[in-house]
C-alpha atoms as a PDB file:
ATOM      1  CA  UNK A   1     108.500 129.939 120.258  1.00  0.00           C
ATOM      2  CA  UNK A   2     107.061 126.587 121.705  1.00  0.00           C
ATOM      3  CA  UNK A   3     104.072 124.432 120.180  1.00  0.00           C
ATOM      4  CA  UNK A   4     102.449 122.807 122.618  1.00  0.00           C
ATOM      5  CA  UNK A   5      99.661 121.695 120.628  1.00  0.00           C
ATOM      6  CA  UNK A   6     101.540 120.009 117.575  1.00  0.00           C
ATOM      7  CA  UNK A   7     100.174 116.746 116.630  1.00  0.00           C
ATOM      8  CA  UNK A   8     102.303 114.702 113.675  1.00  0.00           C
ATOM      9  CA  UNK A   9     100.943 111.968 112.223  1.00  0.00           C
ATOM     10  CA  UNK A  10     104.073 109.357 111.445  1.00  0.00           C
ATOM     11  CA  UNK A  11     101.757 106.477 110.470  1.00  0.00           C
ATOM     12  CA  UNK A  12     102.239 105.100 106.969  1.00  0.00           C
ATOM     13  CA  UNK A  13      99.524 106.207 104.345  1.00  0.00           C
ATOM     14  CA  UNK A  14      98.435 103.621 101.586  1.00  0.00           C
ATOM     15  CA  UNK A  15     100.065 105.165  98.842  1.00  0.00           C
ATOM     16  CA  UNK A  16      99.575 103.221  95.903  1.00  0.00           C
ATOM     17  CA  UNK A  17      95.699 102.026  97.454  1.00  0.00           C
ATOM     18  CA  UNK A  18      94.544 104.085  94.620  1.00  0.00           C
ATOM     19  CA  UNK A  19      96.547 102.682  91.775  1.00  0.00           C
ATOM     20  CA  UNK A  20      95.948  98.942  93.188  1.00  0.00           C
ATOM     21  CA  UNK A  21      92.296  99.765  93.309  1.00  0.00           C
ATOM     22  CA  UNK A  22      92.155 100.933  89.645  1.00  0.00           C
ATOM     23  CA  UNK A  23      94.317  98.271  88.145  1.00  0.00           C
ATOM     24  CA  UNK A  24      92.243  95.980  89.649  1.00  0.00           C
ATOM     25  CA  UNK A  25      89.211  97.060  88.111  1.00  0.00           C
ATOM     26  CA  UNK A  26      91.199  97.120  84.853  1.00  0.00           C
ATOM     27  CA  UNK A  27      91.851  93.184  85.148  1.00  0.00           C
ATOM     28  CA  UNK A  28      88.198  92.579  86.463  1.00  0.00           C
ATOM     29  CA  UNK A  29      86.962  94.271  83.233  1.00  0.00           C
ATOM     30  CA  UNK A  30      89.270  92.205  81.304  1.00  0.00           C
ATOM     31  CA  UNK A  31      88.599  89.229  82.323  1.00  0.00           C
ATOM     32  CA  UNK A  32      84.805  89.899  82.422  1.00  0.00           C
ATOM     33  CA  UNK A  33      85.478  90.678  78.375  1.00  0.00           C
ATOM     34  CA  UNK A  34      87.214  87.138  77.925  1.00  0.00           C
ATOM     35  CA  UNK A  35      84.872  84.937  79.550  1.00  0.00           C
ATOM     36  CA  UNK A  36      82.724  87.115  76.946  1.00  0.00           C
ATOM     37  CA  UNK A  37      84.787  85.356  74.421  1.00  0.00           C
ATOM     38  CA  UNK A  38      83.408  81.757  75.345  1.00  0.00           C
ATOM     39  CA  UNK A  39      80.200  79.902  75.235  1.00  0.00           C
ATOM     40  CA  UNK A  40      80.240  77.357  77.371  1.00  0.00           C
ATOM     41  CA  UNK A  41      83.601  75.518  76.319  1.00  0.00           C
ATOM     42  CA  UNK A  42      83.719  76.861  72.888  1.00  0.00           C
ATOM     43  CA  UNK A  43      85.458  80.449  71.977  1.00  0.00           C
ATOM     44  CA  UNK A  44      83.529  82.336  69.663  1.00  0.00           C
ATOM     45  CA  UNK A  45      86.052  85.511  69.257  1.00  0.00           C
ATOM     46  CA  UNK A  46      89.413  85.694  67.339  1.00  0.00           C
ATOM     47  CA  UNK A  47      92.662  83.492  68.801  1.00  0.00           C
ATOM     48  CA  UNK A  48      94.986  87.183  69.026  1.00  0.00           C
ATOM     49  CA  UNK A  49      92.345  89.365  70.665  1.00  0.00           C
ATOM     50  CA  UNK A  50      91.887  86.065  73.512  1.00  0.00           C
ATOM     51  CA  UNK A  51      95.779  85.323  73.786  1.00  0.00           C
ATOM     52  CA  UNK A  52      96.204  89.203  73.660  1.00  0.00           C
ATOM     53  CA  UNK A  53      93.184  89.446  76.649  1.00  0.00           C
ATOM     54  CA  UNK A  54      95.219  86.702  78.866  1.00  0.00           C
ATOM     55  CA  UNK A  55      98.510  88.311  78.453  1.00  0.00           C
ATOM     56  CA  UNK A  56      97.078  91.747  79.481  1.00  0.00           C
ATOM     57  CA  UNK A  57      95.476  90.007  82.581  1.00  0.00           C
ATOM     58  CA  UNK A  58      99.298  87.699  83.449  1.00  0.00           C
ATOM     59  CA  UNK A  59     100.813  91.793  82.931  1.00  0.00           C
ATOM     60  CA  UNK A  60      98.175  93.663  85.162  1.00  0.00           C
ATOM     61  CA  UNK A  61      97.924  91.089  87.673  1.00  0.00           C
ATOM     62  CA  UNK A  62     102.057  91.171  88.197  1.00  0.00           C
ATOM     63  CA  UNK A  63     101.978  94.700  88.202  1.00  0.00           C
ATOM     64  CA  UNK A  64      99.630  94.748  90.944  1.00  0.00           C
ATOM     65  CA  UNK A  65     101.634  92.388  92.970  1.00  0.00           C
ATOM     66  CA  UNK A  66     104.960  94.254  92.351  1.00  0.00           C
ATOM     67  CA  UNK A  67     102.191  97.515  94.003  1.00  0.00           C
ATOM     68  CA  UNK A  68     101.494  95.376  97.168  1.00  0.00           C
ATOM     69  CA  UNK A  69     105.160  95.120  97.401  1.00  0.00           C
ATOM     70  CA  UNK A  70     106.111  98.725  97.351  1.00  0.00           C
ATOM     71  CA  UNK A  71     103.426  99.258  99.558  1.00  0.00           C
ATOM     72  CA  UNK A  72     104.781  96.774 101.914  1.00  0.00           C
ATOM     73  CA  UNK A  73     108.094  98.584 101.371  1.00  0.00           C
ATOM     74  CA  UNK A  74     106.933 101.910 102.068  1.00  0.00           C
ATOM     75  CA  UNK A  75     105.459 100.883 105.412  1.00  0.00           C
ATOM     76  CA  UNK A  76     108.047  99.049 106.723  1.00  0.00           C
ATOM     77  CA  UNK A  77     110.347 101.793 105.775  1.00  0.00           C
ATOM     78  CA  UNK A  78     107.735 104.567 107.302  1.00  0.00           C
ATOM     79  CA  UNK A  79     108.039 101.971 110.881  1.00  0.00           C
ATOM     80  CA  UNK A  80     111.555 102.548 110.694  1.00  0.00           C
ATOM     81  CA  UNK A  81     111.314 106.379 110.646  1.00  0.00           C
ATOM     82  CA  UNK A  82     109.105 106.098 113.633  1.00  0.00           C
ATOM     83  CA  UNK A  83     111.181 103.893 115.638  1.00  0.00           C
ATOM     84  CA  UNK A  84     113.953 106.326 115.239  1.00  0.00           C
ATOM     85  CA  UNK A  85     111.729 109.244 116.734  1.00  0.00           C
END
């Protein structure tokens, strides 16, 4: 049996655009919170919940670079599978 009219799409899908998108959003609301914390130069809220904001926001944005990565990864590796087609 022969299909003629078989179309296969080999081009890399954005995986992790999802999880990027959200974590994202995650950091935006956190920093969004902190500059809450501050009135012009002066912080008004407690010294653990603003170190503890700024550490979340070093975390999420890493995360979300080591994301960009694998993405980077998974395309280049889904190229290779084409070029061997």
């Amino acid at each position: 049996m022969k299909y003629n009219n078989v179309i296969i799409d080999l081009k890399p899908l954005p995986v992790l655009e999802e999880l990027i998108e959200d974590l994202t959003n995650k950091m935006l609301n956190l920093k969004h919170v902190l500059a809450g914390c501050y009135q012009g130069d002066e912080c008004y809220a407690d010294e653990n919940l603003v170190e503890g904001l700024k550490n979340d926001i070093r975390m999420l944005d890493q995360v979300i670079e080591r994301c960009y990565a694998q993405q980077e990864l998974i395309n280049l590796r889904s190229e290779q599978i084409i070029g061997l087609n």
